[in-house]
C-alpha atoms as a PDB file:
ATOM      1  CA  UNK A   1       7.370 -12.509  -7.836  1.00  0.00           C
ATOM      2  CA  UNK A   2       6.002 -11.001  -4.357  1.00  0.00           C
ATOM      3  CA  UNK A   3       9.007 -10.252  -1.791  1.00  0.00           C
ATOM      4  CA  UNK A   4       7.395 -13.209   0.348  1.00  0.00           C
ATOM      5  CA  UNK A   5       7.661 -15.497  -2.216  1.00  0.00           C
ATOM      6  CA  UNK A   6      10.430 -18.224  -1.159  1.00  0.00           C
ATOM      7  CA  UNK A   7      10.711 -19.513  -5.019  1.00  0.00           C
ATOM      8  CA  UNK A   8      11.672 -16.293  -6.495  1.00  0.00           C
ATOM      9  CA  UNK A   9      15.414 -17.371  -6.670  1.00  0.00           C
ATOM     10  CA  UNK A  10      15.120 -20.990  -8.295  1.00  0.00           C
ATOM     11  CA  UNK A  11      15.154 -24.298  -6.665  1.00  0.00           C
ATOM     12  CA  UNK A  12      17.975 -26.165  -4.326  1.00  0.00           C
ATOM     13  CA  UNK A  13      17.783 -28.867  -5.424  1.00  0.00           C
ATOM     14  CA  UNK A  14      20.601 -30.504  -3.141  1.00  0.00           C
ATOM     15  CA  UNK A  15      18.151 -29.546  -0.181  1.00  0.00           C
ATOM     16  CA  UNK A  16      14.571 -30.627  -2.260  1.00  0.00           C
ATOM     17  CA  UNK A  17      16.302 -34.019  -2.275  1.00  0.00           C
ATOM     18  CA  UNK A  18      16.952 -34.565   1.231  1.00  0.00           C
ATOM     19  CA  UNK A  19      13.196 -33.899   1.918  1.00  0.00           C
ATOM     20  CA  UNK A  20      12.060 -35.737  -1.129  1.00  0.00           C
ATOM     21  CA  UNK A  21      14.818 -38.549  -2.418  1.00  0.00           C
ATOM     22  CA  UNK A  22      12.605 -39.595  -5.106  1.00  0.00           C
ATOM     23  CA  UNK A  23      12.858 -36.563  -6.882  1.00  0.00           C
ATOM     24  CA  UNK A  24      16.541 -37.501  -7.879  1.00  0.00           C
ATOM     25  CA  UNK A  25      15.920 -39.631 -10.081  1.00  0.00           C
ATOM     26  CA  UNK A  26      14.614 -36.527 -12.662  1.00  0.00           C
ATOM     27  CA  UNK A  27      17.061 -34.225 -11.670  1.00  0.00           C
ATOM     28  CA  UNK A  28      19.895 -33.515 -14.667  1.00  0.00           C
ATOM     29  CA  UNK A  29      22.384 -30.926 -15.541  1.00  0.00           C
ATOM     30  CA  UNK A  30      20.887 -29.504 -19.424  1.00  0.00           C
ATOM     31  CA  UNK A  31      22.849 -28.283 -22.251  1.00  0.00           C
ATOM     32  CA  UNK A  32      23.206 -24.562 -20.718  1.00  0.00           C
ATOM     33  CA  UNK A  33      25.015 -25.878 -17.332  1.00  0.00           C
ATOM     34  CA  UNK A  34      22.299 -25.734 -15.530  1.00  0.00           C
ATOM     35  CA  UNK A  35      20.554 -28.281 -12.936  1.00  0.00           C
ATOM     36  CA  UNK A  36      16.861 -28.930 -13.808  1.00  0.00           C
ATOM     37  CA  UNK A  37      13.768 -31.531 -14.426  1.00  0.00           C
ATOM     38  CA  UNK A  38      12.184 -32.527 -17.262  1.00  0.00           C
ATOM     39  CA  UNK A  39       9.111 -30.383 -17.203  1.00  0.00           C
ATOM     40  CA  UNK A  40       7.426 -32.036 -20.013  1.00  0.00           C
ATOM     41  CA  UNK A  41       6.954 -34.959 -17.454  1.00  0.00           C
ATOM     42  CA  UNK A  42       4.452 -35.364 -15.333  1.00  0.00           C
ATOM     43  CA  UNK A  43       5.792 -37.760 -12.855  1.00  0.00           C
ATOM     44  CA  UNK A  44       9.204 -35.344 -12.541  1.00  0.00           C
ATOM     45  CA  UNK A  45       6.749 -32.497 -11.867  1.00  0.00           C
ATOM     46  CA  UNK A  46       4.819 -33.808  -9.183  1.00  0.00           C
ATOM     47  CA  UNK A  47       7.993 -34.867  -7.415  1.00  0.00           C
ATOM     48  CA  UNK A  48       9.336 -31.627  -7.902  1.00  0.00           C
ATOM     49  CA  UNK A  49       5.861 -29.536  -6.043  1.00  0.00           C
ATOM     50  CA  UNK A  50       5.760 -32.752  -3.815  1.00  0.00           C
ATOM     51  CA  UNK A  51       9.196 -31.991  -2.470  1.00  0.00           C
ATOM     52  CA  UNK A  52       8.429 -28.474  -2.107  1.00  0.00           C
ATOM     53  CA  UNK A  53       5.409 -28.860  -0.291  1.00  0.00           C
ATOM     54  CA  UNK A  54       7.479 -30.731   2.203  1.00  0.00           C
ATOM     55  CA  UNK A  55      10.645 -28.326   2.565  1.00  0.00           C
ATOM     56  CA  UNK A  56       8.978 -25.214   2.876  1.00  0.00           C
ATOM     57  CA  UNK A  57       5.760 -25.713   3.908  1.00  0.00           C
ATOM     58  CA  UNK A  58       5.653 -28.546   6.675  1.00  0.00           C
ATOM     59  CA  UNK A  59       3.266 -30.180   4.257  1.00  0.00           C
ATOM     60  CA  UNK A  60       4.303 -34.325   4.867  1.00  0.00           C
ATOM     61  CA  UNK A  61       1.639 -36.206   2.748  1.00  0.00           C
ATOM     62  CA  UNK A  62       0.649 -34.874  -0.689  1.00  0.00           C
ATOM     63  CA  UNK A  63      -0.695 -38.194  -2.270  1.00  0.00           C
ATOM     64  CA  UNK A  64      -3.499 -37.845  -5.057  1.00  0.00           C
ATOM     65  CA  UNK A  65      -4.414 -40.064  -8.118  1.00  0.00           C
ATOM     66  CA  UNK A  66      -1.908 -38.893 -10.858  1.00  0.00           C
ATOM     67  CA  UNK A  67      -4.854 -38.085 -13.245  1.00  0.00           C
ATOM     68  CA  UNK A  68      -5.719 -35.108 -11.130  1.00  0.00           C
ATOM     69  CA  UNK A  69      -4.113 -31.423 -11.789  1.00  0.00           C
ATOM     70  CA  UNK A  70      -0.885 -31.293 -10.045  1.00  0.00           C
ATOM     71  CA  UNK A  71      -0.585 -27.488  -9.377  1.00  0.00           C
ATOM     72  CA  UNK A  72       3.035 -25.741  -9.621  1.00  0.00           C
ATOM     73  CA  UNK A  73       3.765 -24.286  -6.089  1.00  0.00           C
ATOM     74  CA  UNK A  74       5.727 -20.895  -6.937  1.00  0.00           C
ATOM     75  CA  UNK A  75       2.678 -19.978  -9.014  1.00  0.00           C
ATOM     76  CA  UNK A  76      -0.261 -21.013  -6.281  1.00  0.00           C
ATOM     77  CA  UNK A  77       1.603 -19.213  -3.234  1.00  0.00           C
ATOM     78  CA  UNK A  78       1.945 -16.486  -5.608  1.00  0.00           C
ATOM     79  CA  UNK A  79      -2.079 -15.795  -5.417  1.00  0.00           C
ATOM     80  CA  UNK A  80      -1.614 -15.961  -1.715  1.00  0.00           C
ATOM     81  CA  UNK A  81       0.680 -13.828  -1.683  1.00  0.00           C
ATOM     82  CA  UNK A  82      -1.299 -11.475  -3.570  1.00  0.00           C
ATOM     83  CA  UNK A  83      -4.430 -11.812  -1.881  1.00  0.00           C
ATOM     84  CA  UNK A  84      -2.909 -11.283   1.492  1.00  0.00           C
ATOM     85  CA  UNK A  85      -1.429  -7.751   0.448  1.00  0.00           C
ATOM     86  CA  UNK A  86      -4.859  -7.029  -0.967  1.00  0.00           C
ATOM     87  CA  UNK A  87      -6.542  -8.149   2.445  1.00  0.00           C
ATOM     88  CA  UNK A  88      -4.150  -6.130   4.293  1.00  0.00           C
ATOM     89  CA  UNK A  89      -4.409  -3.014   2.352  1.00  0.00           C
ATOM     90  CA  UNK A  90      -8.184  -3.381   3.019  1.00  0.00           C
ATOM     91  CA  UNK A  91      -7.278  -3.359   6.823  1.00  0.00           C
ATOM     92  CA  UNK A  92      -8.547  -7.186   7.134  1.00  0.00           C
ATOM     93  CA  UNK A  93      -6.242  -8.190   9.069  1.00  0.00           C
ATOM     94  CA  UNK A  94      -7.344 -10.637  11.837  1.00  0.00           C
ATOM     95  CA  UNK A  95      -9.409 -13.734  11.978  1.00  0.00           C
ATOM     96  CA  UNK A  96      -9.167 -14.245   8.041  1.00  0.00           C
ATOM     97  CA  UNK A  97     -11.298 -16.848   6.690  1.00  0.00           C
ATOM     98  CA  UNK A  98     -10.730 -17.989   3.180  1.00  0.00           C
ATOM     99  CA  UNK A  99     -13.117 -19.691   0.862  1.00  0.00           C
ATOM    100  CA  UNK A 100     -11.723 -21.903  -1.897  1.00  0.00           C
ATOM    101  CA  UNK A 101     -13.718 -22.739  -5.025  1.00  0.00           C
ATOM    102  CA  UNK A 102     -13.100 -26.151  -6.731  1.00  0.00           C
ATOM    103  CA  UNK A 103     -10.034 -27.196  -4.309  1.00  0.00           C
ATOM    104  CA  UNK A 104      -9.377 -30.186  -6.445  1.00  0.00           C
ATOM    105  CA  UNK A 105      -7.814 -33.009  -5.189  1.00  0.00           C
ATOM    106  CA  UNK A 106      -4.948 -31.474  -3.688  1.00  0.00           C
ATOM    107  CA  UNK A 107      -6.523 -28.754  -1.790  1.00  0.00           C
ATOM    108  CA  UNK A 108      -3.767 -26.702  -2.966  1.00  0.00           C
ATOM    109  CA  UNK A 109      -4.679 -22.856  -2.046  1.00  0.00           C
ATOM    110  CA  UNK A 110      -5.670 -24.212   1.919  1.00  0.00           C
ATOM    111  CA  UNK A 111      -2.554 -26.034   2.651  1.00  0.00           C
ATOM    112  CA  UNK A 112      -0.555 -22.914   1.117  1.00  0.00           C
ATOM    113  CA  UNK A 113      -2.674 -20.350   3.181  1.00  0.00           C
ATOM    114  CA  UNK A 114      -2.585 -21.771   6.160  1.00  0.00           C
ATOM    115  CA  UNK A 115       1.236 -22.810   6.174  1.00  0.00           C
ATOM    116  CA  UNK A 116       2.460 -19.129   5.002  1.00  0.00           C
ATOM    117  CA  UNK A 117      -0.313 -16.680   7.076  1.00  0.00           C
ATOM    118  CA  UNK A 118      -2.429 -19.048   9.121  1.00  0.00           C
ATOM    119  CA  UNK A 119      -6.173 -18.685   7.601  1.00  0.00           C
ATOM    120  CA  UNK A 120      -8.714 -20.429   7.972  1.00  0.00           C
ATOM    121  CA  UNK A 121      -9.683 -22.200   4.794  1.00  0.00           C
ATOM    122  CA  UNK A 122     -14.089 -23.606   3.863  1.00  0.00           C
ATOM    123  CA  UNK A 123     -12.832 -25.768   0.260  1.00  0.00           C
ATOM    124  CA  UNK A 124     -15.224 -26.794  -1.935  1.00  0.00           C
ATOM    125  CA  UNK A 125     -15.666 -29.103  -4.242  1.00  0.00           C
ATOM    126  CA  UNK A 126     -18.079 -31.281  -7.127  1.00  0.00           C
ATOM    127  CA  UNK A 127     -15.914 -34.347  -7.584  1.00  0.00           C
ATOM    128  CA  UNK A 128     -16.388 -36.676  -5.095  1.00  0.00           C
ATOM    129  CA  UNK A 129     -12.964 -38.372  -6.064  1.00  0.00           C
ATOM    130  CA  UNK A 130     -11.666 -35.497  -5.515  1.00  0.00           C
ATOM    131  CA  UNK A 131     -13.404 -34.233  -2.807  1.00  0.00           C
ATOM    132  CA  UNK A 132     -11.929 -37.468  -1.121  1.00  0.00           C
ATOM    133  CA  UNK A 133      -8.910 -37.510  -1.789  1.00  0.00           C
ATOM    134  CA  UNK A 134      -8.731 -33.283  -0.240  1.00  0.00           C
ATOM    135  CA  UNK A 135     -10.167 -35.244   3.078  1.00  0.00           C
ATOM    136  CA  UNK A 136      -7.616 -37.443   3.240  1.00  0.00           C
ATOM    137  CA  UNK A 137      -4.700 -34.470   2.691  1.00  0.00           C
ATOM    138  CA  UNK A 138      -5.920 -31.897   5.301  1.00  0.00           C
ATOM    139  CA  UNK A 139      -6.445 -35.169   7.794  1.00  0.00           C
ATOM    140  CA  UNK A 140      -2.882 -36.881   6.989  1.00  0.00           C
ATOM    141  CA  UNK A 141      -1.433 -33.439   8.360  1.00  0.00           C
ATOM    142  CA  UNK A 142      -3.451 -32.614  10.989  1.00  0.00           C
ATOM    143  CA  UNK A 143      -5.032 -29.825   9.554  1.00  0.00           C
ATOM    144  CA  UNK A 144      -9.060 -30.422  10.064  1.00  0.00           C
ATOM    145  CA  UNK A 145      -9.492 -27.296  12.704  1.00  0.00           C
ATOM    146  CA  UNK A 146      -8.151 -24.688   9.647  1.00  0.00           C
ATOM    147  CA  UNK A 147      -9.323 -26.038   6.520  1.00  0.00           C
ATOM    148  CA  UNK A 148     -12.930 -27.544   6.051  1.00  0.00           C
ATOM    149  CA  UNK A 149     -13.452 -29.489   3.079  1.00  0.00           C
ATOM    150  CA  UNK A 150     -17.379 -29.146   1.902  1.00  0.00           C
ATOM    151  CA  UNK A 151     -19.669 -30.736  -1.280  1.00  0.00           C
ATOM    152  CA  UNK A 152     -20.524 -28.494  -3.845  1.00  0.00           C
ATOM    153  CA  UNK A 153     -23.560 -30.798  -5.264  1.00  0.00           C
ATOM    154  CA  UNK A 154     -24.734 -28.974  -8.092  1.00  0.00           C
ATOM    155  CA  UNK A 155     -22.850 -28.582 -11.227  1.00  0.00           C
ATOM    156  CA  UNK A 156     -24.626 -24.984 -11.987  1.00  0.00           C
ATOM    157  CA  UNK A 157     -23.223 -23.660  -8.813  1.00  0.00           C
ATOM    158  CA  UNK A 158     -20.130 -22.055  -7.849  1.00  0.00           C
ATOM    159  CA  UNK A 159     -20.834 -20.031  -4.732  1.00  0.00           C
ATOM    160  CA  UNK A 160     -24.517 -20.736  -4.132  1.00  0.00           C
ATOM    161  CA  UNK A 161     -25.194 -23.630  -1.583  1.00  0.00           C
ATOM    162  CA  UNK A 162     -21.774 -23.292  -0.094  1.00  0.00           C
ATOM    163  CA  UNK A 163     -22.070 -20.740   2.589  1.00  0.00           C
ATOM    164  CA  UNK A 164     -24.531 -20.169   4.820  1.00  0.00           C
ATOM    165  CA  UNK A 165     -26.857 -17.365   4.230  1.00  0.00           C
ATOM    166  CA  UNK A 166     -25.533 -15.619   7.359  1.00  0.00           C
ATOM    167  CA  UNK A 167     -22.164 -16.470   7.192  1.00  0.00           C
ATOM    168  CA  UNK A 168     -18.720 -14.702   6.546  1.00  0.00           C
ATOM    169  CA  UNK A 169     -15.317 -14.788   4.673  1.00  0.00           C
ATOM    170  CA  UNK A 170     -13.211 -13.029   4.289  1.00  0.00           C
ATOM    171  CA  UNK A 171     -12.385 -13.582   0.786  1.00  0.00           C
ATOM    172  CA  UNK A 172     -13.298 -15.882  -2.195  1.00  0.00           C
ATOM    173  CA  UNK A 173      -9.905 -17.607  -3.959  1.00  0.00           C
ATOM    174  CA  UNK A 174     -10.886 -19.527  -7.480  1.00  0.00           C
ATOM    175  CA  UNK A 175      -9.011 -20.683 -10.215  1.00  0.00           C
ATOM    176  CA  UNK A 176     -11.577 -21.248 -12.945  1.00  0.00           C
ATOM    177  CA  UNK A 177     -11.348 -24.135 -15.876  1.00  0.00           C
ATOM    178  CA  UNK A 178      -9.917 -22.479 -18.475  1.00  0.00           C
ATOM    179  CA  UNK A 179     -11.056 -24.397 -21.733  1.00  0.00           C
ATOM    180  CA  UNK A 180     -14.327 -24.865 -23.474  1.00  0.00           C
ATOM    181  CA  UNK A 181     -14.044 -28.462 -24.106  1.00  0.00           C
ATOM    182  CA  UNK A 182     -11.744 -31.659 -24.270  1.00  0.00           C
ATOM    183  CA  UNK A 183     -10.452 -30.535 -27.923  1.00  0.00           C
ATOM    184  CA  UNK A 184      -9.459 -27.033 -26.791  1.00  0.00           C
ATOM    185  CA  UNK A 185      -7.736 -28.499 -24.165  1.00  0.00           C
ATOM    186  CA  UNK A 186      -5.810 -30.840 -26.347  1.00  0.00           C
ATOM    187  CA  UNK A 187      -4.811 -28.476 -29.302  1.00  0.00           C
ATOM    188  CA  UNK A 188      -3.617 -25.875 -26.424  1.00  0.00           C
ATOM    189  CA  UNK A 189      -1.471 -29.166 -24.573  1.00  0.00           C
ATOM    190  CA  UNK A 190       0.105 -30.514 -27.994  1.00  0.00           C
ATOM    191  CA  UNK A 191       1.474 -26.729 -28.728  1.00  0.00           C
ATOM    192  CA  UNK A 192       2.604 -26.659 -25.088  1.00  0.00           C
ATOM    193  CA  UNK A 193       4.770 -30.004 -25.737  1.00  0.00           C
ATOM    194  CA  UNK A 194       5.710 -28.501 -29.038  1.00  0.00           C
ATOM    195  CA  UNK A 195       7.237 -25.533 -27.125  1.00  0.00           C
ATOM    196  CA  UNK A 196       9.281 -27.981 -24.789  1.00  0.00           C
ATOM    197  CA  UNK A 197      10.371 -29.361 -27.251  1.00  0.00           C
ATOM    198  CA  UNK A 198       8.526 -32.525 -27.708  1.00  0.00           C
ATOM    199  CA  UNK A 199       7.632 -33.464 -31.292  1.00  0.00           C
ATOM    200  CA  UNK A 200       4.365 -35.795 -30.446  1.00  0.00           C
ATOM    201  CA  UNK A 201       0.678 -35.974 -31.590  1.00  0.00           C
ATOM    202  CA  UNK A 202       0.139 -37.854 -28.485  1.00  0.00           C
ATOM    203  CA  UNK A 203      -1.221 -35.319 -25.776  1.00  0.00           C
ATOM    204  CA  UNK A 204       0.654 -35.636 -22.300  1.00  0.00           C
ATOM    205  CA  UNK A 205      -0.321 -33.250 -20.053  1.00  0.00           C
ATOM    206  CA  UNK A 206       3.101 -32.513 -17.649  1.00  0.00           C
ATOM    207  CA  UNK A 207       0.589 -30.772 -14.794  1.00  0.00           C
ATOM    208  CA  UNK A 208      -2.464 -33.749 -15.614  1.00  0.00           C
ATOM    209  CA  UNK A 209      -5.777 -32.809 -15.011  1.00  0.00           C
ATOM    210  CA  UNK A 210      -9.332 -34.441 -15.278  1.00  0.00           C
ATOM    211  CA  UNK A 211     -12.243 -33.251 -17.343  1.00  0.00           C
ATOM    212  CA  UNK A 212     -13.602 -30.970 -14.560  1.00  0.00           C
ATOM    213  CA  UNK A 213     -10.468 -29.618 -13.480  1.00  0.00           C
ATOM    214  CA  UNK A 214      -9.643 -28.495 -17.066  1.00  0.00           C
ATOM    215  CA  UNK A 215     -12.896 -27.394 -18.929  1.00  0.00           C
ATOM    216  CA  UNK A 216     -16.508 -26.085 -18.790  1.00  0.00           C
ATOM    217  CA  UNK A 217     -19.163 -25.389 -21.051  1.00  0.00           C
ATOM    218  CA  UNK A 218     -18.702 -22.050 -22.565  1.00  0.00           C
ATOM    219  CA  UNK A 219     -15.056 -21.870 -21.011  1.00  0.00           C
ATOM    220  CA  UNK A 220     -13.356 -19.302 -18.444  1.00  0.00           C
ATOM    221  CA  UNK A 221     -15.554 -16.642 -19.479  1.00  0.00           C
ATOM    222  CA  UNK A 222     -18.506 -18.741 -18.905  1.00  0.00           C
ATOM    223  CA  UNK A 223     -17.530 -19.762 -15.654  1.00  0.00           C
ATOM    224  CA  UNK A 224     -16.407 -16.129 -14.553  1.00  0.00           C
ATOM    225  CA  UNK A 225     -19.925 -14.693 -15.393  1.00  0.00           C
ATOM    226  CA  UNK A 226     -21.866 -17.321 -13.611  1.00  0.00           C
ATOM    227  CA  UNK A 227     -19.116 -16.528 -10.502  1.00  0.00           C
ATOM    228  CA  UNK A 228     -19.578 -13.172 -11.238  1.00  0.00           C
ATOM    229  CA  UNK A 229     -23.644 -13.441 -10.818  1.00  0.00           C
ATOM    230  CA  UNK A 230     -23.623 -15.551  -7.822  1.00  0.00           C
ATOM    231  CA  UNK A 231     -21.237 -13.416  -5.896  1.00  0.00           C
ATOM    232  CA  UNK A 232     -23.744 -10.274  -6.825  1.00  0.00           C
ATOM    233  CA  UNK A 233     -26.476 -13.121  -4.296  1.00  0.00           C
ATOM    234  CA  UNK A 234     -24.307 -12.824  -1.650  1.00  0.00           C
ATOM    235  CA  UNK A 235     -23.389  -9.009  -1.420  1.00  0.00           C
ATOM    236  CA  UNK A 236     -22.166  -9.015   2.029  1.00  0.00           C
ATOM    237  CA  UNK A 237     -21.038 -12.430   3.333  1.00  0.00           C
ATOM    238  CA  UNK A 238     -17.745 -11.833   2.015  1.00  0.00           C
ATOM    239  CA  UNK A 239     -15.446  -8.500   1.741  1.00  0.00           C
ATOM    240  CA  UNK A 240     -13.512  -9.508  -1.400  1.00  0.00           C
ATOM    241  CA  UNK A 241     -14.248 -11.809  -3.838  1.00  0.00           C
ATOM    242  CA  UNK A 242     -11.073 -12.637  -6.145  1.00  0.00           C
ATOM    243  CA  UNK A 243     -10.479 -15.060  -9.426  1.00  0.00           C
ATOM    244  CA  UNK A 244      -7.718 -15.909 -11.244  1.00  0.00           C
ATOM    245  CA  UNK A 245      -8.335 -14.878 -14.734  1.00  0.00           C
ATOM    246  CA  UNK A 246      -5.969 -16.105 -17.582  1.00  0.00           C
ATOM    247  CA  UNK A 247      -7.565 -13.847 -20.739  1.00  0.00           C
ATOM    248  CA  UNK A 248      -6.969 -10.212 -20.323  1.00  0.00           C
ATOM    249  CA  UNK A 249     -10.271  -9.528 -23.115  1.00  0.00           C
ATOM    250  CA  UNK A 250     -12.620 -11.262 -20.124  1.00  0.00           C
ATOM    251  CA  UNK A 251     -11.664  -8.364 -17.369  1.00  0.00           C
ATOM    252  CA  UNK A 252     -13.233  -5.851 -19.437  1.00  0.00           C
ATOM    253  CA  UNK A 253     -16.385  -7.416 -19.862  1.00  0.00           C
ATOM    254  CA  UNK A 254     -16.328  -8.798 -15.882  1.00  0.00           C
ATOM    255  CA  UNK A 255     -15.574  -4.679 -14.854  1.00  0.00           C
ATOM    256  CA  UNK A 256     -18.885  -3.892 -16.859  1.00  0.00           C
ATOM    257  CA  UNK A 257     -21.303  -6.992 -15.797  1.00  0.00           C
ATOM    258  CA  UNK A 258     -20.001  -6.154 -12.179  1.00  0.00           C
ATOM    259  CA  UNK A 259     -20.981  -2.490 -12.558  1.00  0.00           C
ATOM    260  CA  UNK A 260     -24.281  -3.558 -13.458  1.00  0.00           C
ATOM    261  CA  UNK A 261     -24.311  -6.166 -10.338  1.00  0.00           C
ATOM    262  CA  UNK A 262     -23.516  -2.867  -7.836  1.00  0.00           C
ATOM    263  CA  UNK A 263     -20.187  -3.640  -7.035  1.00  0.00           C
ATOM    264  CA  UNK A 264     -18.462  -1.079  -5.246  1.00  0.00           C
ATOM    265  CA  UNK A 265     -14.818  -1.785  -5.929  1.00  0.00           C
ATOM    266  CA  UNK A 266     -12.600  -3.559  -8.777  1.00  0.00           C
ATOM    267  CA  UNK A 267      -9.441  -4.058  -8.442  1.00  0.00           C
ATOM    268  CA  UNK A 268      -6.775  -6.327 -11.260  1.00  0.00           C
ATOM    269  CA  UNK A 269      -3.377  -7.268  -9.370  1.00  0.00           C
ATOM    270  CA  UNK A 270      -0.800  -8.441 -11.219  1.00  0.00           C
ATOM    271  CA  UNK A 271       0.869 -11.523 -11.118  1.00  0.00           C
ATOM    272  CA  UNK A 272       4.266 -11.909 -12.452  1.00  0.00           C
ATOM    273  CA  UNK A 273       6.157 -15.544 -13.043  1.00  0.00           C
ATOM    274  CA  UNK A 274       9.689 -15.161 -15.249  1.00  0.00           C
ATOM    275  CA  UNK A 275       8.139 -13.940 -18.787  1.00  0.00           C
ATOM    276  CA  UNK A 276       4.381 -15.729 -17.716  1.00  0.00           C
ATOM    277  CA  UNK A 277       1.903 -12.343 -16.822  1.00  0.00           C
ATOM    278  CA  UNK A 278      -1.256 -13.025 -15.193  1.00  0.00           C
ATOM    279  CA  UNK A 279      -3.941 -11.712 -12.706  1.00  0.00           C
ATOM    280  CA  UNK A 280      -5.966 -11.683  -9.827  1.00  0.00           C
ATOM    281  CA  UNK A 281      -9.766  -9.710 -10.455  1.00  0.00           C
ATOM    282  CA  UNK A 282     -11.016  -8.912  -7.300  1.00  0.00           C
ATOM    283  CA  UNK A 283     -14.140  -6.810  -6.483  1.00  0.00           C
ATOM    284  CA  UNK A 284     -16.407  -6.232  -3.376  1.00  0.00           C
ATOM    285  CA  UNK A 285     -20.087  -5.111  -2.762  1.00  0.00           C
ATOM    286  CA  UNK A 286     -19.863  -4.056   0.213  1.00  0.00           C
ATOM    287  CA  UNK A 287     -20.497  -0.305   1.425  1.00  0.00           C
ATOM    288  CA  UNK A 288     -17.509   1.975   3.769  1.00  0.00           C
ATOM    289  CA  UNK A 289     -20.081   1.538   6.129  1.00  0.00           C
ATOM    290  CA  UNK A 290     -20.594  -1.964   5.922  1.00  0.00           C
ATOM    291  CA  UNK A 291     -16.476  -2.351   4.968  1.00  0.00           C
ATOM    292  CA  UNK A 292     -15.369  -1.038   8.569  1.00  0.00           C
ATOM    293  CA  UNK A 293     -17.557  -3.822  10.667  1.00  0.00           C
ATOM    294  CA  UNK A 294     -15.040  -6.390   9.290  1.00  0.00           C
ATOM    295  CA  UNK A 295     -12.135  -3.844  10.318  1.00  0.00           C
ATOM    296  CA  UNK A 296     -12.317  -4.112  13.967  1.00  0.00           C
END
């Protein structure tokens, strides 16, 4: 995990309580001595990022129908983490402005952003529900002057639509639906529960999700090329534009479509939780010319 990472050691549990008391009611001592949840439940995981949220990042309300995605925290602030070296490194340093693709109902990625480096978050979103539910978040704590929630209202975009044609981020966060359809998402969930240990057919999904938080047509690598193509639209409204990609065969083929866009850069940054590797792809169009206005 990244040195700023405040999970990298395990959970207090003794202190998680005292923020969140209904989380006690999951907590247990398993066979190997140690103190845990049940992570196959859904329920004992939301309480679990709920009382996180609270003790570390000043967040009081996190309240969201239990059918969306509940997001593990270490994970999330991990690609903030990441993205925040990578901005540095860049020398963007000041006045960062974040735009998050498909928030989902708990605006996750703004709430985390804002708490650990104090960006300024534009979150989109299809799902009304959803949508909503983000609103009512960001204005439970306060938070409408650093993170604006806006409609995405067409299901073929991503970028397009959002931003204004003149207008500037910093950097692009997503974390793309990673199935092609319901029964890909099932068969992946049942050998999930299989691996925790839970003999079922019945699919329970311990992090949830909705249709549209979970799939599209044509999967991740579907999704990532249509990103991919609409961020080539925008060349210089933002300075780097960065996904979470689960499949390492789809960086390849993103390195080569993004040649052919004219991107100037590509970068993959690693992401490491216990034995789970991941990454961030992040690439930019913009010129050294064009790279030092957003410098000073």
């Amino acid at each position: 995990m990244h040195k700023n990472n405040k999970h990298s050691k395990g959970y207090d549990f003794e202190l998680l309580v005292k923020s969140f008391p209904k989380l006690e009611q999951y907590i247990f001592t398993n066979s190997y001595g140690n103190v845990t949840i049940d992570f196959a439940k859904p329920e004992a995981v939301k309480s679990l990022n709920t009382a996180l949220l609270k003790q570390h990042y000043g967040i009081d309300y996190w309240e969201f129908p239990d059918a969306n995605l509940c997001p593990p925290i270490p994970g999330r602030v991990e690609y903030i983490h990441v993205l925040h070296n990578l901005l540095k490194k860049s020398g963007v340093k000041k006045h960062i402005t974040v735009l998050d693709i498909g928030t989902g109902a708990t605006c996750i990625y703004p709430l985390l952003g804002q708490a650990e480096y104090g960006w300024h978050f534009i979150a989109s979103e299809i799902d009304t529900q959803a949508l909503q539910s983000a609103k009512t978040i960001i204005a439970k704590n306060k938070l409408q002057k650093t993170i604006e929630i806006r409609h995405q209202d067409n299901e073929q975009n991503i970028l397009t639509g959002i931003l204004d044609p003149n207008e500037k981020v910093s950097a692009v966060m997503c974390n793309p639906p990673f199935y092609k359809d319901e029964q890909h998402a099932n068969e992946s969930t049942l050998l999930k529960q299989k691996g925790l240990g839970k003999q079922t057919h019945k699919v329970v999904r311990n992090f949830s999700g909705t249709a549209k938080e979970l799939w599209y047509p044509g999967g991740e690598k579907a999704f990532v090329h249509n990103y991919l193509y609409q961020s080539s639209l925008q060349k210089t409204n933002c300075f780097w534009y960065t996904c979470l990609v689960s499949r390492t065969q789809h960086v390849l083929s993103m390195e080569t479509s993004l040649k052919k866009l004219g991107a100037t850069n590509f970068k993959i940054l690693q992401i490491a939780l216990g034995n789970k590797i991941s990454r961030v792809v992040a690439w930019t169009f913009l010129t050294d010319e064009e790279q030092k206005q957003w410098k000073s």
